[in-house]
N, C-alpha and C. Protein backbone atom coordinates (compact mmCIF):
# COMPACT_ATOMS: atom_id res chain seq x y z
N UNK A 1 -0.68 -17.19 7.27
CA UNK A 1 -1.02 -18.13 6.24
C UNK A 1 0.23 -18.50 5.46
N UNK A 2 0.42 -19.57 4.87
CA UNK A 2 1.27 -19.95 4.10
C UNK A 2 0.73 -21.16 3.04
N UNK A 3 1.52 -21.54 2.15
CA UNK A 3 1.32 -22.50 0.63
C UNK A 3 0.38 -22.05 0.24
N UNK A 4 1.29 -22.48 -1.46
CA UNK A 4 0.67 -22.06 -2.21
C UNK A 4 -0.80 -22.45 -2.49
N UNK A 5 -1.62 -23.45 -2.48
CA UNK A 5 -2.50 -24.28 -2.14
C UNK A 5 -3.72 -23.35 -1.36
N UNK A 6 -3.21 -23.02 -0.04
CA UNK A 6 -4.09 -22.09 0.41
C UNK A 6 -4.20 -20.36 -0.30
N UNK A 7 -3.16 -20.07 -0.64
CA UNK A 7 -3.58 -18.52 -1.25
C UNK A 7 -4.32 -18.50 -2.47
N UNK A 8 -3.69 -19.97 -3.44
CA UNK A 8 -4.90 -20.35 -4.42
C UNK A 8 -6.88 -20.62 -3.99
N UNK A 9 -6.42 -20.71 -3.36
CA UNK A 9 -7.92 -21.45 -2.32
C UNK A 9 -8.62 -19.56 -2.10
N UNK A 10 -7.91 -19.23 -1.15
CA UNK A 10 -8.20 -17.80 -1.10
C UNK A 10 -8.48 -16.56 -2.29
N UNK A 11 -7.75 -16.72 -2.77
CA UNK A 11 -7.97 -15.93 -3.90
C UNK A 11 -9.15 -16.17 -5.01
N UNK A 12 -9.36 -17.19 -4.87
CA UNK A 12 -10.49 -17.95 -5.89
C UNK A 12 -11.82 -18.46 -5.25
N UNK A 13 -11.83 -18.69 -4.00
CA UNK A 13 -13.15 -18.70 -3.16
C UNK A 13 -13.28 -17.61 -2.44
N UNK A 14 -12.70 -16.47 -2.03
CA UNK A 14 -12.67 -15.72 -0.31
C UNK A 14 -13.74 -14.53 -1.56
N UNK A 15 -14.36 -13.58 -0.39
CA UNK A 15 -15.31 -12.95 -0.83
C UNK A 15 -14.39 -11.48 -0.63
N UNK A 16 -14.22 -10.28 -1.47
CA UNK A 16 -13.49 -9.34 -1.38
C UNK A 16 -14.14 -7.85 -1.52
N UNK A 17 -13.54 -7.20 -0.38
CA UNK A 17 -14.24 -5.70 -0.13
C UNK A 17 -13.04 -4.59 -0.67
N UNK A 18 -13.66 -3.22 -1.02
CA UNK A 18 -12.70 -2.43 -0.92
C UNK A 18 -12.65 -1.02 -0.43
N UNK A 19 -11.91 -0.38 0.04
CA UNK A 19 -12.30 0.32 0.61
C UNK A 19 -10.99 1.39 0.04
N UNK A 20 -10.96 2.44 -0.69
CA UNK A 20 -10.48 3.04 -1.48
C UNK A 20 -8.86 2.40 -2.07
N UNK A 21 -7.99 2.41 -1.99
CA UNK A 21 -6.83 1.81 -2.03
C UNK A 21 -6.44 0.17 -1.32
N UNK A 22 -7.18 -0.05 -0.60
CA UNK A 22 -6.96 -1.10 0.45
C UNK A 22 -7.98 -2.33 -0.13
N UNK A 23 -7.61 -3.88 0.47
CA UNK A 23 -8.95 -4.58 -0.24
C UNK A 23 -8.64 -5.86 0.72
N UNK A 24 -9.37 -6.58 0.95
CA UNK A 24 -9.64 -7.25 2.21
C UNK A 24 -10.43 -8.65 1.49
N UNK A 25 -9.54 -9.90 1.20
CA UNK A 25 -10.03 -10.95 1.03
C UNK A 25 -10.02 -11.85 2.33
N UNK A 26 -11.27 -12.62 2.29
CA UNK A 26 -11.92 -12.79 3.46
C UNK A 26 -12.82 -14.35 3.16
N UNK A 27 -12.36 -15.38 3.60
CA UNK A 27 -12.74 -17.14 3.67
C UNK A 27 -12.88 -17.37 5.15
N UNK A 28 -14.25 -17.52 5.49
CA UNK A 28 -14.83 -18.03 6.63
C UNK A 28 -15.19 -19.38 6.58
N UNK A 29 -14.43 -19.96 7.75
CA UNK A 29 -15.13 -21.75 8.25
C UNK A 29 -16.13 -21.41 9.53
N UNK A 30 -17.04 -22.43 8.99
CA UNK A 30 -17.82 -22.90 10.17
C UNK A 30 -17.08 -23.11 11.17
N UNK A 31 -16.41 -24.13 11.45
CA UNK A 31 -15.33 -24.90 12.33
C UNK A 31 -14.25 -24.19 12.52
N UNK A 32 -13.29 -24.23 13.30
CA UNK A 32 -11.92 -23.99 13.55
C UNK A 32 -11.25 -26.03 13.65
N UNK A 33 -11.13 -26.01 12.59
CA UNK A 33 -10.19 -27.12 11.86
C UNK A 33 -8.65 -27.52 12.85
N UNK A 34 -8.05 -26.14 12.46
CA UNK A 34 -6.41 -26.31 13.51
C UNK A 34 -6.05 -25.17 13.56
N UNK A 35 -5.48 -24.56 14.01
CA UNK A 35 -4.86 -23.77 14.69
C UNK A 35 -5.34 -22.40 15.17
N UNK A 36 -4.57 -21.13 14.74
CA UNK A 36 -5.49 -20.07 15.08
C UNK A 36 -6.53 -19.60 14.83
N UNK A 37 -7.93 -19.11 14.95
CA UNK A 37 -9.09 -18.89 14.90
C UNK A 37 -8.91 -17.62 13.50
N UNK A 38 -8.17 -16.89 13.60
CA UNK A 38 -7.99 -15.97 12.15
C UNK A 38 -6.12 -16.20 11.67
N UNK A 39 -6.29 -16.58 10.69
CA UNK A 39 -5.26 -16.37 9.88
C UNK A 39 -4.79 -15.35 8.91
N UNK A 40 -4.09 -14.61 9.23
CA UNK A 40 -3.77 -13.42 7.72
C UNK A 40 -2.67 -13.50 7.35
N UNK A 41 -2.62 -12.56 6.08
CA UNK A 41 -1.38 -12.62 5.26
C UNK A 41 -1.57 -10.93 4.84
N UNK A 42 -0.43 -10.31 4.69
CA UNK A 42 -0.77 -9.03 3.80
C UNK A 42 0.36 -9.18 2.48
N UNK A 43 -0.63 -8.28 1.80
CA UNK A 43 0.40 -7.99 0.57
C UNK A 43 0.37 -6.62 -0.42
N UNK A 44 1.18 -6.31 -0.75
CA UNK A 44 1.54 -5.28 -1.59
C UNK A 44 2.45 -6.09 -2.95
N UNK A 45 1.30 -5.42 -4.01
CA UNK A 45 1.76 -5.85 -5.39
C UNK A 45 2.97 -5.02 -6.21
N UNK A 46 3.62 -5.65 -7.02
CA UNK A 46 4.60 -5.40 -7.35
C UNK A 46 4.48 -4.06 -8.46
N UNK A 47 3.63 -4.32 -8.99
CA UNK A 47 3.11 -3.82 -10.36
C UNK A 47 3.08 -2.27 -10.03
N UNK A 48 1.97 -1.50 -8.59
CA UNK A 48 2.20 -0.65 -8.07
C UNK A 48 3.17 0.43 -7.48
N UNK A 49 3.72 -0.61 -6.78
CA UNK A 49 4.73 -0.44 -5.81
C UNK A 49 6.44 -0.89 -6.09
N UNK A 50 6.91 -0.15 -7.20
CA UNK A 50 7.91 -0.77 -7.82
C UNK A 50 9.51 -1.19 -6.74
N UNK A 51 9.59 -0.34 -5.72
CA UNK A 51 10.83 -0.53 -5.22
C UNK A 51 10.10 -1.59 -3.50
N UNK A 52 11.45 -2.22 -3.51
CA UNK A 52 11.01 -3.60 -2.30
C UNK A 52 11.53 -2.60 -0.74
N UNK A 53 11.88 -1.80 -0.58
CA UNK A 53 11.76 -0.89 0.43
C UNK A 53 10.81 0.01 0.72
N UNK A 54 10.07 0.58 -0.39
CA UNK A 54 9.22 0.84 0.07
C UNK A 54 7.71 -0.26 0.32
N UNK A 55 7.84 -1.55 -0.31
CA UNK A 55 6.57 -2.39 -0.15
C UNK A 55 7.21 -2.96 0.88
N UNK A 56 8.22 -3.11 1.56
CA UNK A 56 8.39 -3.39 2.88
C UNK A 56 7.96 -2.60 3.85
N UNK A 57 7.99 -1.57 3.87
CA UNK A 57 7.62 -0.54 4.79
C UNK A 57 6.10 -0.56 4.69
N UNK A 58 5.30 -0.41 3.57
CA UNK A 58 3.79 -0.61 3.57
C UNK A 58 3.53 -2.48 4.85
N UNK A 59 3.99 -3.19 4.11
CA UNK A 59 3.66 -4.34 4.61
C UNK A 59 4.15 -4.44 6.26
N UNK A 60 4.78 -3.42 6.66
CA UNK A 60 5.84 -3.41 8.09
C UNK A 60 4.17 -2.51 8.51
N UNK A 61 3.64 -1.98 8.22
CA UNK A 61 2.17 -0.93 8.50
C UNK A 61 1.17 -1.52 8.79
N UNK A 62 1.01 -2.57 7.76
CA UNK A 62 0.41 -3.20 8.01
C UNK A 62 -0.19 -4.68 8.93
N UNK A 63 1.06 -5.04 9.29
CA UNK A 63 1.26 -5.72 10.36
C UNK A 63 0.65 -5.05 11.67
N UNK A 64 1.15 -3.92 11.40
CA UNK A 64 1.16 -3.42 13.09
C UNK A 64 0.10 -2.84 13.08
N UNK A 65 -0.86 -2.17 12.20
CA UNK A 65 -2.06 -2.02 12.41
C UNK A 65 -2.97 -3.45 12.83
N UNK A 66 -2.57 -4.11 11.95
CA UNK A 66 -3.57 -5.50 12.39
C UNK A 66 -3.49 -5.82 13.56
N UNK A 67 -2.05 -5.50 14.23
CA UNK A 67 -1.31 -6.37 15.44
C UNK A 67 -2.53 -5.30 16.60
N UNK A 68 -2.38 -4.27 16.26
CA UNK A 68 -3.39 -3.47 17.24
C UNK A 68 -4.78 -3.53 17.09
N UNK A 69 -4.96 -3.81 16.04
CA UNK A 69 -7.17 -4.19 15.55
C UNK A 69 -7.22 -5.64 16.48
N UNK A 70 -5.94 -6.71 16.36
CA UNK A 70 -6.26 -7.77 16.45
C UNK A 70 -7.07 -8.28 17.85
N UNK A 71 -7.28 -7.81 18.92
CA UNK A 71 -8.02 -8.06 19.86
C UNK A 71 -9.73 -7.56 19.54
N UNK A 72 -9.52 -6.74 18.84
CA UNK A 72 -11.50 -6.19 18.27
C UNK A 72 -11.71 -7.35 17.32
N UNK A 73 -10.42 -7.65 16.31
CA UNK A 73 -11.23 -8.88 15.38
C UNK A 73 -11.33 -10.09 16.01
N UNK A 74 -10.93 -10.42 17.19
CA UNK A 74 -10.80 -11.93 18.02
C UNK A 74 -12.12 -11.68 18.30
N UNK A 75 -12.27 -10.58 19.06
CA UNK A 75 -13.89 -10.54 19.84
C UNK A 75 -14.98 -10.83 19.05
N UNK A 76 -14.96 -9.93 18.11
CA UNK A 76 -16.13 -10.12 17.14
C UNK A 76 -16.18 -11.32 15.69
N UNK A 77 -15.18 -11.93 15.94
CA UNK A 77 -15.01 -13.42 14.75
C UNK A 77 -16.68 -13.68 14.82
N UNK A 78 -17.50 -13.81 13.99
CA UNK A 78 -18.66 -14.76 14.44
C UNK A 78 -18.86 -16.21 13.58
N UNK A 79 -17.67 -16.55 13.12
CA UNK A 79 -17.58 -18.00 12.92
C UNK A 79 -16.44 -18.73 13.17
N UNK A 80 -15.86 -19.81 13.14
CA UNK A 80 -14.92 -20.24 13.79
C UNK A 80 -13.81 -20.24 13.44
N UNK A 81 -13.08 -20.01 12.21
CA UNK A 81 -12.26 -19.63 11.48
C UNK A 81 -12.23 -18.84 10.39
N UNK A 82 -11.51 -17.79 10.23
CA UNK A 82 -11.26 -17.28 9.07
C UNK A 82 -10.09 -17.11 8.52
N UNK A 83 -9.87 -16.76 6.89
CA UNK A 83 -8.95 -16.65 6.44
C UNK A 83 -8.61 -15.47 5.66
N UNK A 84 -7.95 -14.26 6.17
CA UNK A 84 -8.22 -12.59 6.00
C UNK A 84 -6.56 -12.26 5.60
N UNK A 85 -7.05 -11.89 4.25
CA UNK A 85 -5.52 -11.06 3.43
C UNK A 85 -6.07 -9.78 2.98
N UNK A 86 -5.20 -9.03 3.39
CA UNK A 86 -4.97 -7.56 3.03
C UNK A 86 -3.98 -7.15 2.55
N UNK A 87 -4.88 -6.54 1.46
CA UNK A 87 -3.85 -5.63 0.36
C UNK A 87 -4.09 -4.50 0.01
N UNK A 88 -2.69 -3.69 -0.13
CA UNK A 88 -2.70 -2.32 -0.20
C UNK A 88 -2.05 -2.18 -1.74
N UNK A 89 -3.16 -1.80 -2.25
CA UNK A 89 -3.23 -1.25 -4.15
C UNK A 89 -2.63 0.73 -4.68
N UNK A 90 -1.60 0.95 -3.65
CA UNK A 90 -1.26 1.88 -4.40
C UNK A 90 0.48 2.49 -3.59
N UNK A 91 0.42 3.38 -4.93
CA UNK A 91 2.08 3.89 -4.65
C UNK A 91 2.18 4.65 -3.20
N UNK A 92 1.25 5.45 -3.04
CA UNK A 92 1.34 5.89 -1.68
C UNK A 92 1.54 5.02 -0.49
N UNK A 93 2.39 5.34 0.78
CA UNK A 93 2.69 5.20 1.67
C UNK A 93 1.92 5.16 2.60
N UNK A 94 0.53 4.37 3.51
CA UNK A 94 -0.35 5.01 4.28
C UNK A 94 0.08 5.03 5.56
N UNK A 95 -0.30 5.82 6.58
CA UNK A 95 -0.11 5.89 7.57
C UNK A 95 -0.84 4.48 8.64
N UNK A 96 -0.27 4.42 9.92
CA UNK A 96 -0.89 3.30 10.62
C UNK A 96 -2.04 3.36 11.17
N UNK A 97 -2.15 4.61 11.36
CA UNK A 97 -4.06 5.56 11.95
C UNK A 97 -4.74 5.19 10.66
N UNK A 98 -4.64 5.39 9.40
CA UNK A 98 -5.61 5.32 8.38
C UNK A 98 -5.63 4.06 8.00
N UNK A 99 -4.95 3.03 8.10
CA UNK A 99 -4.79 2.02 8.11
C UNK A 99 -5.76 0.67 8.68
N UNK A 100 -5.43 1.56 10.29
CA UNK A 100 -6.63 0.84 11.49
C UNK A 100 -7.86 1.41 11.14
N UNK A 101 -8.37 2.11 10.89
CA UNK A 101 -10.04 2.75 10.44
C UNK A 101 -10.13 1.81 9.24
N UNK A 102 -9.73 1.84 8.20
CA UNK A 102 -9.81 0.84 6.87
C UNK A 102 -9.78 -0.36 7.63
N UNK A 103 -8.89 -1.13 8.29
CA UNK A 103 -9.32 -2.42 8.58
C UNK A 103 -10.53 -2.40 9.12
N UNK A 104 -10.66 -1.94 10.17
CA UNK A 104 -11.94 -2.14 10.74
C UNK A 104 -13.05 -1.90 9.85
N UNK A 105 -13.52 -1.09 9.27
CA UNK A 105 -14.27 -1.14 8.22
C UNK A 105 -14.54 -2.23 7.09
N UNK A 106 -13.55 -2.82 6.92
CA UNK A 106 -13.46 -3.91 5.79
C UNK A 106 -13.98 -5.06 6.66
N UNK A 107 -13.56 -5.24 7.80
CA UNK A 107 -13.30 -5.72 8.75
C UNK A 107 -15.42 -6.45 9.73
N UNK A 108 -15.62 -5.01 9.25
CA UNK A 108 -17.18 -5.10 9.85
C UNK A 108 -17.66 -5.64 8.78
N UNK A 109 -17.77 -5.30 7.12
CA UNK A 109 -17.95 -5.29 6.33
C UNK A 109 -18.09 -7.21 6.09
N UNK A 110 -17.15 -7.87 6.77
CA UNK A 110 -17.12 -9.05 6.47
C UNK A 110 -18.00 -9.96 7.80
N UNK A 111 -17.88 -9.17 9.07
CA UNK A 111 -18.42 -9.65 9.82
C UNK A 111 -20.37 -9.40 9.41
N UNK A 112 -20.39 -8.45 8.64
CA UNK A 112 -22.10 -8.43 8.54
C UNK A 112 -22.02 -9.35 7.38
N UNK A 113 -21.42 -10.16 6.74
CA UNK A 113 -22.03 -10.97 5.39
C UNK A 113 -22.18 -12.45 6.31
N UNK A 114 -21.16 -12.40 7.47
CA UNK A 114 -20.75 -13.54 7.77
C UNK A 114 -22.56 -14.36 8.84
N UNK A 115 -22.85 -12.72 9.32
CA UNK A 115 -23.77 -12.95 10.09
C UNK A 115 -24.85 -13.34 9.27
N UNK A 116 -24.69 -12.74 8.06
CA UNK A 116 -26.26 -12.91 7.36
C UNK A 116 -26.32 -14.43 6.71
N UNK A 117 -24.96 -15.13 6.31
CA UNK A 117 -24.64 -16.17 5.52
C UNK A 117 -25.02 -17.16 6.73
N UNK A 118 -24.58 -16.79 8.05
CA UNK A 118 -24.09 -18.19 8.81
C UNK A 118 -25.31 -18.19 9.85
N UNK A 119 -26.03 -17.05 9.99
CA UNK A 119 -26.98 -17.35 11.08
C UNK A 119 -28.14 -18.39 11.13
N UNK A 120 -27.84 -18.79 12.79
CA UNK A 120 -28.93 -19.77 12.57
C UNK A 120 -30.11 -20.16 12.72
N UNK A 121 -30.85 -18.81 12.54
CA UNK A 121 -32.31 -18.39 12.95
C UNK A 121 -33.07 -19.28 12.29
């Protein structure tokens, strides 16, 4: 994801889960509009996480957990686009195993609202 435009958009419409330290904002389209079918962004706040080496290293975690969930969240998308930022709310360092269990969890968490919002029974 990128502009400012869209993270405003996100932050102020997307529906948000949490799951102890971790938090998962989450904007579903009907349609796939343009380009990739999920878009993310991660972030680590400043306020927490005072030095930029270590919120690099969180955000370097977080990539690569997603980079490995990312074939379970392609499969199970059940609408045509989404728009999924993750953020990690604390000083601790998490590992990439605890990482992938929290996504996925947040992860289902959005796929059951999506089913209940969008189905077309």
């Amino acid at each position: 994801m990128r502009g400012r435009k869209a993270f405003q958009l996100l932050f102020h419409a997307a529906k948000q889960w949490n799951q102890g330290h971790f938090r998962l904002y989450a904007l579903p389209f009907l349609i796939r509009v343009d380009g990739p079918p999920i878009k993310v962004a991660f972030s680590v706040p400043k306020k927490p996480v005072k030095k930029a080496s270590r919120r690099n290293l969180i955000r370097r975690r977080l990539r690569e957990a997603y980079r490995m969930e990312k074939p379970y969240f392609l499969a199970n998308l059940p609408v045509g686009q989404a728009w999924l930022c993750w953020q990690w709310r604390s000083v601790e360092v998490p590992t990439v195993v605890s990482l992938r269990t929290q996504m996925r969890g947040l992860y289902d968490h959005f796929v059951g609202l999506c089913s209940a919002t969008f189905s077309l029974d």
